[in-house]
Protein backbone atom coordinates (compact mmCIF):
# COMPACT_ATOMS: atom_id res chain seq x y z
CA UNK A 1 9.29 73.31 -64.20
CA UNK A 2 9.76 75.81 -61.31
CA UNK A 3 13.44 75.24 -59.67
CA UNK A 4 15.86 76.61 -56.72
CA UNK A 5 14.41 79.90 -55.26
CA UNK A 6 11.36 79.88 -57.33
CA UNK A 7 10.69 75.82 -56.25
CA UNK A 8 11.38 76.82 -52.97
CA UNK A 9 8.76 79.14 -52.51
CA UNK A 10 6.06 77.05 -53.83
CA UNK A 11 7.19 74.60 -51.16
CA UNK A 12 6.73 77.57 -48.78
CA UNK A 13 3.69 77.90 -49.72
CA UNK A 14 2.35 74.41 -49.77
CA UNK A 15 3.45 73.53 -46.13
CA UNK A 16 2.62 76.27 -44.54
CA UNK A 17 -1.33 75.73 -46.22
CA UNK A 18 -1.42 72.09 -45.32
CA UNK A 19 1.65 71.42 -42.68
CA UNK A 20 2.27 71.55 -38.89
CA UNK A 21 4.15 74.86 -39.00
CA UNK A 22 3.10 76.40 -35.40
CA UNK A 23 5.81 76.37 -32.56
CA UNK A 24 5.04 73.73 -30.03
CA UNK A 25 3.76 75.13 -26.87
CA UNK A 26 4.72 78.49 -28.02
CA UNK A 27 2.41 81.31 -27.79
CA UNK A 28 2.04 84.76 -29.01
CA UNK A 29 1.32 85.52 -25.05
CA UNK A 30 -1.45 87.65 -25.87
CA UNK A 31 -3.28 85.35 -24.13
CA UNK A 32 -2.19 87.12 -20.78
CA UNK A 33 -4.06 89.89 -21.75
CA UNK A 34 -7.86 90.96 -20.88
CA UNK A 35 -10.18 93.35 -21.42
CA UNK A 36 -12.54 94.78 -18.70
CA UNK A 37 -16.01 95.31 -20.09
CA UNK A 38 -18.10 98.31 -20.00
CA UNK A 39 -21.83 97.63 -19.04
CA UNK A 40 -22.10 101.51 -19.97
CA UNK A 41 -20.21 102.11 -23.17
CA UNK A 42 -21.76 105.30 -24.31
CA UNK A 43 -21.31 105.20 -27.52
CA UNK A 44 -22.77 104.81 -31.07
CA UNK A 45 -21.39 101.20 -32.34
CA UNK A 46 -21.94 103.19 -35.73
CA UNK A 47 -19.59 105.93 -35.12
CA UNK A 48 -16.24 103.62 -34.08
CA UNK A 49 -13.46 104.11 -36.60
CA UNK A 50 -10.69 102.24 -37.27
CA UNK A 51 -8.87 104.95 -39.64
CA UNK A 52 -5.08 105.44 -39.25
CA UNK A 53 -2.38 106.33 -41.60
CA UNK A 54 1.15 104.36 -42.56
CA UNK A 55 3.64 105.09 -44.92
CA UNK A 56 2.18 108.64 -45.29
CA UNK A 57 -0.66 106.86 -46.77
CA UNK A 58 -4.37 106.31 -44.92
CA UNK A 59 -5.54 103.38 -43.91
CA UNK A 60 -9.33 102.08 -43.45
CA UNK A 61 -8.15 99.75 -40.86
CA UNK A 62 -4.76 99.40 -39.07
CA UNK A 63 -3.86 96.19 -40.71
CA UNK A 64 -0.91 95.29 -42.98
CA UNK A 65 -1.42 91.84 -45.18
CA UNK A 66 2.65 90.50 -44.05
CA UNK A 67 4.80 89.60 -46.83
CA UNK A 68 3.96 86.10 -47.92
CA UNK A 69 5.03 84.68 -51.49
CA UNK A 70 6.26 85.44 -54.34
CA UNK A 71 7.60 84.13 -58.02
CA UNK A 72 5.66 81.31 -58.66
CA UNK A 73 2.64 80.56 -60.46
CA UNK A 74 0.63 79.90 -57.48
CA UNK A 75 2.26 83.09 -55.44
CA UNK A 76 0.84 84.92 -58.70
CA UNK A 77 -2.90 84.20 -58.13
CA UNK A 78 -2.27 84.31 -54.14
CA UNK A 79 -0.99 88.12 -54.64
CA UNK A 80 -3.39 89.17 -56.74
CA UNK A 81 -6.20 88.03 -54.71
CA UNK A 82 -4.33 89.85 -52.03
CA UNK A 83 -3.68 92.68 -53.51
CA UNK A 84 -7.37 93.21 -54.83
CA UNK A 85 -8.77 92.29 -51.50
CA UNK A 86 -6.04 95.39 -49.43
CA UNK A 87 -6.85 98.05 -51.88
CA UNK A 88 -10.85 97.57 -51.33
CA UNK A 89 -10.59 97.36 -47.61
CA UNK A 90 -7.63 99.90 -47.60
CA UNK A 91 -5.02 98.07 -45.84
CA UNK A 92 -1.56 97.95 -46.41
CA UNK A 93 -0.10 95.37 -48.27
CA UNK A 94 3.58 93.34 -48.60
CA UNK A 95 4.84 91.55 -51.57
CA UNK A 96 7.31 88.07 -50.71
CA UNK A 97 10.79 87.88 -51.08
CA UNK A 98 11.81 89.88 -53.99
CA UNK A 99 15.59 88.69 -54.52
CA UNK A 100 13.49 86.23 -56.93
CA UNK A 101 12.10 88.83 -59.13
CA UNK A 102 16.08 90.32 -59.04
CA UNK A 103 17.22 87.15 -60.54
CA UNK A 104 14.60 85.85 -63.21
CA UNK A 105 11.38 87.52 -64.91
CA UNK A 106 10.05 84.22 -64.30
CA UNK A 107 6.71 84.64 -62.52
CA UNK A 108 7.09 88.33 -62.42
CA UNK A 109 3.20 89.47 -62.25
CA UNK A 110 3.27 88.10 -58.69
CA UNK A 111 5.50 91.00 -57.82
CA UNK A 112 3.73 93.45 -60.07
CA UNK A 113 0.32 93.91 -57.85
CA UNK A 114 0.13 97.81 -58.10
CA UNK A 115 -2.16 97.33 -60.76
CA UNK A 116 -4.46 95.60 -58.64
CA UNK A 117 -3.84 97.99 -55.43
CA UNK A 118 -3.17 101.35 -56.94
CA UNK A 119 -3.37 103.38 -53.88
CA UNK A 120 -2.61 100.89 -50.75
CA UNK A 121 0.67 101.17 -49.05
CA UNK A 122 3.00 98.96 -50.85
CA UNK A 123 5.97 97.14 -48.98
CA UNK A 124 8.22 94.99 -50.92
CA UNK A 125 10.96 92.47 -49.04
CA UNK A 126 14.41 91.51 -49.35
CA UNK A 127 16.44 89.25 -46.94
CA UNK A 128 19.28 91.30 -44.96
CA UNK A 129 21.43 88.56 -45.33
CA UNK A 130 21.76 89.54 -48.98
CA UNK A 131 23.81 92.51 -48.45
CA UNK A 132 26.55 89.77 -47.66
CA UNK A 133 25.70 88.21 -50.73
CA UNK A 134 26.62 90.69 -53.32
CA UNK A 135 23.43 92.96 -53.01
CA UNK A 136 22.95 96.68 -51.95
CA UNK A 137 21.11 100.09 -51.64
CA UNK A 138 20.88 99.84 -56.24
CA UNK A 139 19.12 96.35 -55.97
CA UNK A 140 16.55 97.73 -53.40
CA UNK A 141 16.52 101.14 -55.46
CA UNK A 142 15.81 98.53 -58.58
CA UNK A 143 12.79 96.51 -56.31
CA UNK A 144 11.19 99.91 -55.60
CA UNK A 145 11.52 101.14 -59.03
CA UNK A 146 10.09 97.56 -60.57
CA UNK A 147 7.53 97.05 -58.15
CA UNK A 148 5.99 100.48 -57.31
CA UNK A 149 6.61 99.93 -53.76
CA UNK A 150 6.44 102.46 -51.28
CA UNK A 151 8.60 100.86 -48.92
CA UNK A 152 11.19 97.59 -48.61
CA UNK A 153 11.62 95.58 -45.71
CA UNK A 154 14.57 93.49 -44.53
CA UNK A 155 13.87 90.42 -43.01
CA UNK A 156 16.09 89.10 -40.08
CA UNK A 157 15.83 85.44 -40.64
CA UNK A 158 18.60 83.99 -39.09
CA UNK A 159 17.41 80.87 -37.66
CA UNK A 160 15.56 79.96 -40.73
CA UNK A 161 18.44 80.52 -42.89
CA UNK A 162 20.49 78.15 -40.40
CA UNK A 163 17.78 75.04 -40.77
CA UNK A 164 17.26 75.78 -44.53
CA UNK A 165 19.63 73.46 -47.04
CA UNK A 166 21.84 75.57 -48.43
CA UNK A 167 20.53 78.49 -45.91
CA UNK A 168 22.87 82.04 -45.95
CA UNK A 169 24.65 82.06 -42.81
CA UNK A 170 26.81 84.91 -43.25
CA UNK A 171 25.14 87.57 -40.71
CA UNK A 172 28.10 89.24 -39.85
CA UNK A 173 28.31 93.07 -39.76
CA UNK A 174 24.89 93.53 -41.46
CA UNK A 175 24.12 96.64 -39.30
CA UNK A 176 26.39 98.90 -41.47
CA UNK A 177 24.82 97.79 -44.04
CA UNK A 178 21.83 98.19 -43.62
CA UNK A 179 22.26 101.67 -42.20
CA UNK A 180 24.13 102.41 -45.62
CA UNK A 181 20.88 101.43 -47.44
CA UNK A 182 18.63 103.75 -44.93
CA UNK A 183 20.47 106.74 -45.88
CA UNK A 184 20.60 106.30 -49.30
CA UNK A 185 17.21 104.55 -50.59
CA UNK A 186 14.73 107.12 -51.85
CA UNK A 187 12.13 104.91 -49.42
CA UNK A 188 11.50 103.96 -46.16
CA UNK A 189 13.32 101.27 -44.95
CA UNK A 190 11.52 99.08 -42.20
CA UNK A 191 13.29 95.94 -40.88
CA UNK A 192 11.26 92.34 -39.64
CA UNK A 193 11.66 89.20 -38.23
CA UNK A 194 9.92 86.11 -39.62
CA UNK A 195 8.68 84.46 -36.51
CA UNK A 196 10.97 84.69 -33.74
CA UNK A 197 10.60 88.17 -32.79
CA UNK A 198 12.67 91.62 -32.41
CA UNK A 199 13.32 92.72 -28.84
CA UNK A 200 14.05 96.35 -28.01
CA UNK A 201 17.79 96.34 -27.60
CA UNK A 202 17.63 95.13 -31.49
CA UNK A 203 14.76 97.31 -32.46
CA UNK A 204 16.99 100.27 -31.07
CA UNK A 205 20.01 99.65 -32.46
CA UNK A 206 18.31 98.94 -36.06
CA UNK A 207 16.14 102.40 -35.21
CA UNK A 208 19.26 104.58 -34.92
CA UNK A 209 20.91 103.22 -38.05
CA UNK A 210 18.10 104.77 -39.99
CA UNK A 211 15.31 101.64 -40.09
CA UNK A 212 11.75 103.88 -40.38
CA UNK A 213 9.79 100.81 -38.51
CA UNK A 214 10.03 97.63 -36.82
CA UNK A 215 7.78 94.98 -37.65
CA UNK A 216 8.43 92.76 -34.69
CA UNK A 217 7.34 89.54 -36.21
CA UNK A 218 7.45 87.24 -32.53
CA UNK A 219 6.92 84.00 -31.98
CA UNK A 220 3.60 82.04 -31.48
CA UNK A 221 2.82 81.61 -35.67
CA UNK A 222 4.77 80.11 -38.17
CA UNK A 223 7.63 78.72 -37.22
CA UNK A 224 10.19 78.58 -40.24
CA UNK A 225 12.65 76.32 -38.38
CA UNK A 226 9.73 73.68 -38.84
CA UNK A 227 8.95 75.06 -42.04
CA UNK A 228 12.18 74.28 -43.43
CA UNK A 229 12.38 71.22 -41.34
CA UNK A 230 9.69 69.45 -42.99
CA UNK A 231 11.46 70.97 -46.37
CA UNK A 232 15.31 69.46 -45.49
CA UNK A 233 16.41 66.49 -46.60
CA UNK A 234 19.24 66.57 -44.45
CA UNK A 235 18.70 64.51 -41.57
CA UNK A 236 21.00 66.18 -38.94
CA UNK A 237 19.01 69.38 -40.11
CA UNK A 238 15.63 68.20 -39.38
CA UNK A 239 16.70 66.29 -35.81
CA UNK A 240 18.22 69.55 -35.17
CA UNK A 241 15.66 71.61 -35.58
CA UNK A 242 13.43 69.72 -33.37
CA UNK A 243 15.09 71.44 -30.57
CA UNK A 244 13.97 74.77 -31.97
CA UNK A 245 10.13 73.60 -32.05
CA UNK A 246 9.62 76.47 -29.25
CA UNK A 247 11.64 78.72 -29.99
CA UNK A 248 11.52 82.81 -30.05
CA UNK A 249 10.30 86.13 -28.24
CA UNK A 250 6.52 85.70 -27.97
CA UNK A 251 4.67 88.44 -29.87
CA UNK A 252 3.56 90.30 -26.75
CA UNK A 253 6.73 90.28 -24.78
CA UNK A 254 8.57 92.02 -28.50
CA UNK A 255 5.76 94.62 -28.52
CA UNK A 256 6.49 95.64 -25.14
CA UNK A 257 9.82 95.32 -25.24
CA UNK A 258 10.26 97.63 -28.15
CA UNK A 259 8.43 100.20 -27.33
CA UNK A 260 9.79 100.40 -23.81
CA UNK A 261 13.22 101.60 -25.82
CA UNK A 262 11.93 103.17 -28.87
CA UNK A 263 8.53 105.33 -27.38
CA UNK A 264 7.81 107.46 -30.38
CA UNK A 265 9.01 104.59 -33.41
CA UNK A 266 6.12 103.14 -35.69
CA UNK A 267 5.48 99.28 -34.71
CA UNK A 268 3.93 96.80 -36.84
CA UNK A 269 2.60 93.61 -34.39
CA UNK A 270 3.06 90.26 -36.50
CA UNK A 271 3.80 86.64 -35.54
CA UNK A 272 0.38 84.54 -34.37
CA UNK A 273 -2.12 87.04 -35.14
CA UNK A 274 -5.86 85.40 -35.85
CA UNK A 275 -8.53 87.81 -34.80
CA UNK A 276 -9.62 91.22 -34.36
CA UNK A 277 -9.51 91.08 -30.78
CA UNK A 278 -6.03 89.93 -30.68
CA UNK A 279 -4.92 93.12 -32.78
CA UNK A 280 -6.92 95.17 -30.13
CA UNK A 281 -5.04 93.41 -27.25
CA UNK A 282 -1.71 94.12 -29.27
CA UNK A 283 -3.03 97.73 -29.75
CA UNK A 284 -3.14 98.72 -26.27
CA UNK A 285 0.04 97.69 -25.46
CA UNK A 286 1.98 99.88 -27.94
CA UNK A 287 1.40 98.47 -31.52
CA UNK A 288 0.51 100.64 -34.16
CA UNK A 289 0.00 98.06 -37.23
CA UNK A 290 -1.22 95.06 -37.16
CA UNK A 291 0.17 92.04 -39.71
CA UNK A 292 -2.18 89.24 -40.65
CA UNK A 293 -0.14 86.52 -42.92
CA UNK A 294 -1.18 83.09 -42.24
CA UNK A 295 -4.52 83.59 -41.55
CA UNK A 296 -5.62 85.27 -45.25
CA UNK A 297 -3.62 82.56 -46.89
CA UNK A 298 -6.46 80.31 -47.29
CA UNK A 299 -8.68 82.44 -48.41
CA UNK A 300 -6.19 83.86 -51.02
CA UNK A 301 -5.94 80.60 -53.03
CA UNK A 302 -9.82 80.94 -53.56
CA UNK A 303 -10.74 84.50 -54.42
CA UNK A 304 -10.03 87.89 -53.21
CA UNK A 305 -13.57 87.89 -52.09
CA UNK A 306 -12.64 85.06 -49.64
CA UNK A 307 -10.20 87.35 -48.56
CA UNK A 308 -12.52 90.74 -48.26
CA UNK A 309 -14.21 88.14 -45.90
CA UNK A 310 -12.42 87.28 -43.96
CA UNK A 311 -10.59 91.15 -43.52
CA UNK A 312 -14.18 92.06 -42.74
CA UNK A 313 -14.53 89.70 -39.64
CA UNK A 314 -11.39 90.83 -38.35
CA UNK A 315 -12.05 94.61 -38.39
CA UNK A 316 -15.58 93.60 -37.03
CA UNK A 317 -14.04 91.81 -34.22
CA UNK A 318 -11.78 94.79 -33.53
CA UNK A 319 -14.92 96.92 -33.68
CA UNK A 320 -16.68 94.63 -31.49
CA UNK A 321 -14.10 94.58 -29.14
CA UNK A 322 -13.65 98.60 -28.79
CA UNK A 323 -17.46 98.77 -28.49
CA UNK A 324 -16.99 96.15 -25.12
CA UNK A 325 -15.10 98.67 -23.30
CA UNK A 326 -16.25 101.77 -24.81
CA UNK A 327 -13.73 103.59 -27.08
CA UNK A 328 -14.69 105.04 -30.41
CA UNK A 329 -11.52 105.31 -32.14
CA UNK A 330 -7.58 103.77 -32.31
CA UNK A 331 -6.15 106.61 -29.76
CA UNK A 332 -8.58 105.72 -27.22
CA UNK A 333 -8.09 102.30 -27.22
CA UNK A 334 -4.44 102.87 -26.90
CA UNK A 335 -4.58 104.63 -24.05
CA UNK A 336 -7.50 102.47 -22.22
CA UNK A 337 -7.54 101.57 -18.86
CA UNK A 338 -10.18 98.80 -19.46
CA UNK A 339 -7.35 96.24 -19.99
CA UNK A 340 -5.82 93.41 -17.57
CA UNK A 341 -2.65 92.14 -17.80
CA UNK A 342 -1.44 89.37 -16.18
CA UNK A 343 -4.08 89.56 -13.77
CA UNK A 344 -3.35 93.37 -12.84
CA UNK A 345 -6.01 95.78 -13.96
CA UNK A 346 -5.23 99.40 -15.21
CA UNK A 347 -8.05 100.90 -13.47
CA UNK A 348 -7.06 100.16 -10.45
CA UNK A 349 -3.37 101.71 -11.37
C-alpha cells in the first residue's frame, strides 16, 4: 500500500483527473490577445515548420510535456505513455517530483523513461524548498545521474506548500542556494512555478544567480492551493484556502513581464495552456517553449497513442494559426505584426 510522498502523489493525480482544480475567475489572460488574419497569406501551408531547439537538443515542435507525476504505480504507466508519445513527436519532456525516487526505489520505472525517449530533452524536478531540508547540488547531481536527465528544475511552490498538511514552509534564503547548485551541477538548472506564476523582478534575480531558464508557470490552470484543499483534512486549511481560489500572476502578464527584464533568457510559457493557438498567442509575446501538463493527462492514462493525438491537434492548431496570418516558421511569428492586444493592433504601431 502506497504511503506519505508516494500516497500523496497518487492523490495528485486523481484530483487533478477528476476534481475542480482551476482558479475561480482566474485566467491565463491570453484571452486579451488576437490575431489579425491575412486574406493573402502567401504561403505553402506545407512548408510551415515548427522546428526549434532546447537544451542544445532539437525539437519537432516547441512544446515541453510539464512535469506531472511521479513514484506511483499509476505515475508509472502515465510517464511512460508520456514519454513514448515526446520522443515520437520530438518534444521535450519533464519527469514529477523526484525527491521520491531520492528516498525509496519504490515505483522507480516512473522516473526511469529514457528508455522510452532516448533522444528528447529530458528535465527532471526537485522542490527548492528542499535545499532547506537537508538536500543539495550531490542529490540533484544523483537525479541527473539516475534519471538520464538533461536538465533539473526547481519548483517555487510556496503557496502550495503553505495549504498542503504537513507542507515545507521554510523558504528562507533559498536564492544562495540555489545559485550554489547552478554553479556546480554538471546541468542546466531551470527554475518554475507551479501555477501562480514568476514575474520579472523574480525571473531576474533567479537569472543572475545562474538559473539557465524560467518556466513561468502563471496562473489560469491548476491551482494547487485547491488541489491540496480538496486533499487537507484540516479544516482551517481548506476554509483558508478558499481565499486563494484566484490567486496568482496570469500566464500572459508573467510572459511579458519576464521578458521585459530578462530580453535574451530562454522562457518556457506554462500555467492554462489548452490549444495550439494559445501557444501561438504566448509565442508572439516573448515565449520560447511552450508547457502542456493538464491537458495530455487524460490521454496519458489510456495510451501514448491518445497522447500522439492529441500533441498532433495542438501542433496542427499552431500550424493553422501561423497559416491565418501568414508566417512560415517560429521567428516570424515572433516578430508578427498581425497580433492585437488589448484591442491595440501592431500594424498600426
Amino acid at each position: 500500500m502506497e504511503k506519505g510522498i508516494n500516497q500523496r502523489k497518487t492523490e495528485h493525480i486523481r484530483l487533478c483527473l477528476t476534481g475542480n482544480v482551476e482558479g475561480v475567475n482566474k485566467s491565463t489572460g491570453l484571452e486579451g490577445i488576437n490575431f489579425l488574419h491575412n486574406a493573402l497569406p502567401e504561403i505553402n501551408f506545407a512548408d510551415i515548420t515548427l522546428e526549434t531547439s532546447f537544451l542544445n537538443k532539437k525539437l519537432k515542435a516547441p512544446f515541453l510535456v510539464s512535469s506531472m507525476t511521479g513514484g506511483t504505480e499509476l505515475a508509472t504507466k502515465i510517464n511512460q505513455n508520456l514519454a513514448l508519445a515526446a520522443e515520437e513527436k520530438g518534444w521535450a519532456l519533464g519527469i514529477g517530483s523526484t525527491r521520491a525516487f531520492l528516498e525509496s526505489d519504490q515505483h522507480k520505472e516512473s522516473f526511469l523513461i529514457r528508455k522510452q525517449a532516448p533522444t528528447a530533452p529530458l528535465i527532471a524536478n526537485i522542490g527548492a524548498v528542499q535545499f532547506n531540508y537537508g538536500y543539495g547540488a550531490e542529490d540533484c547531481q544523483r537525479i541527473i545521474e539516475k534519471t538520464g536527465a538533461d536538465s533539473i528544475v526547481l519548483h517555487l511552490n510556496s503557496l502550495q506548500e503553505a495549504v498542503q498538511d504537513g507542507g515545507d514552509l521554510n523558504f528562507e534564503n533559498l536564492l544562495p542556494k540555489i545559485e550554489q547548485v547552478c554553479k556546480t551541477l554538471g546541468a542546466p538548472v531551470g527554475v518554475k512555478e507551479v501555477g501562480f506564476g514568476i514575474d520579472g523582478e523574480a525571473a531576474e534575480r533567479l537569472y543572475n544567480a545562474g538559473i539557465s531558464y524560467i518556466d513561468v508557470a502563471g496562473a489560469g490552470g491548476t491551482s494547487w492551493s485547491q488541489v491540496e484543499k480538496l486533499r487537507s483534512r484540516d479544516p482551517l486549511k481548506k476554509a483558508a484556502a478558499e481565499a486563494f481560489n484566484n490567486w496568482g500572476n496570469p500566464t500572459k502578464d508573467c510572459i511579458v513581464s519576464v521578458r521585459s527584464k530578462l530580453p535574451e533568457a530562454p522562457i518556457v510559457a506554462s500555467g492554462g495552456m489548452k490549444t495550439g493557438v494559445d501557444a501561438a498567442k504566448a509565442i508572439t509575446i516573448g515565449a520560447d517553449i511552450i508547457g502542456f501538463a493538464r491537458q495530455l493527462l487524460k490521454a496519458a492514462t489510456e495510451s501514448a497513442e491518445d497522447v500522439i493525438q492529441t500533441m498532433e491537434q495542438i501542433e496542427l492548431e499552431l500550424k493553422m494559426t501561423m497559416f491565418g496570418i501568414g508566417v512560415k516558421n517560429l521567428d516570424e511569428l515572433k516578430n508578427t505584426k498581425r497580433v492585437s492586444i488589448l484591442g491595440q493592433s501592431l500594424l498600426d504601431s
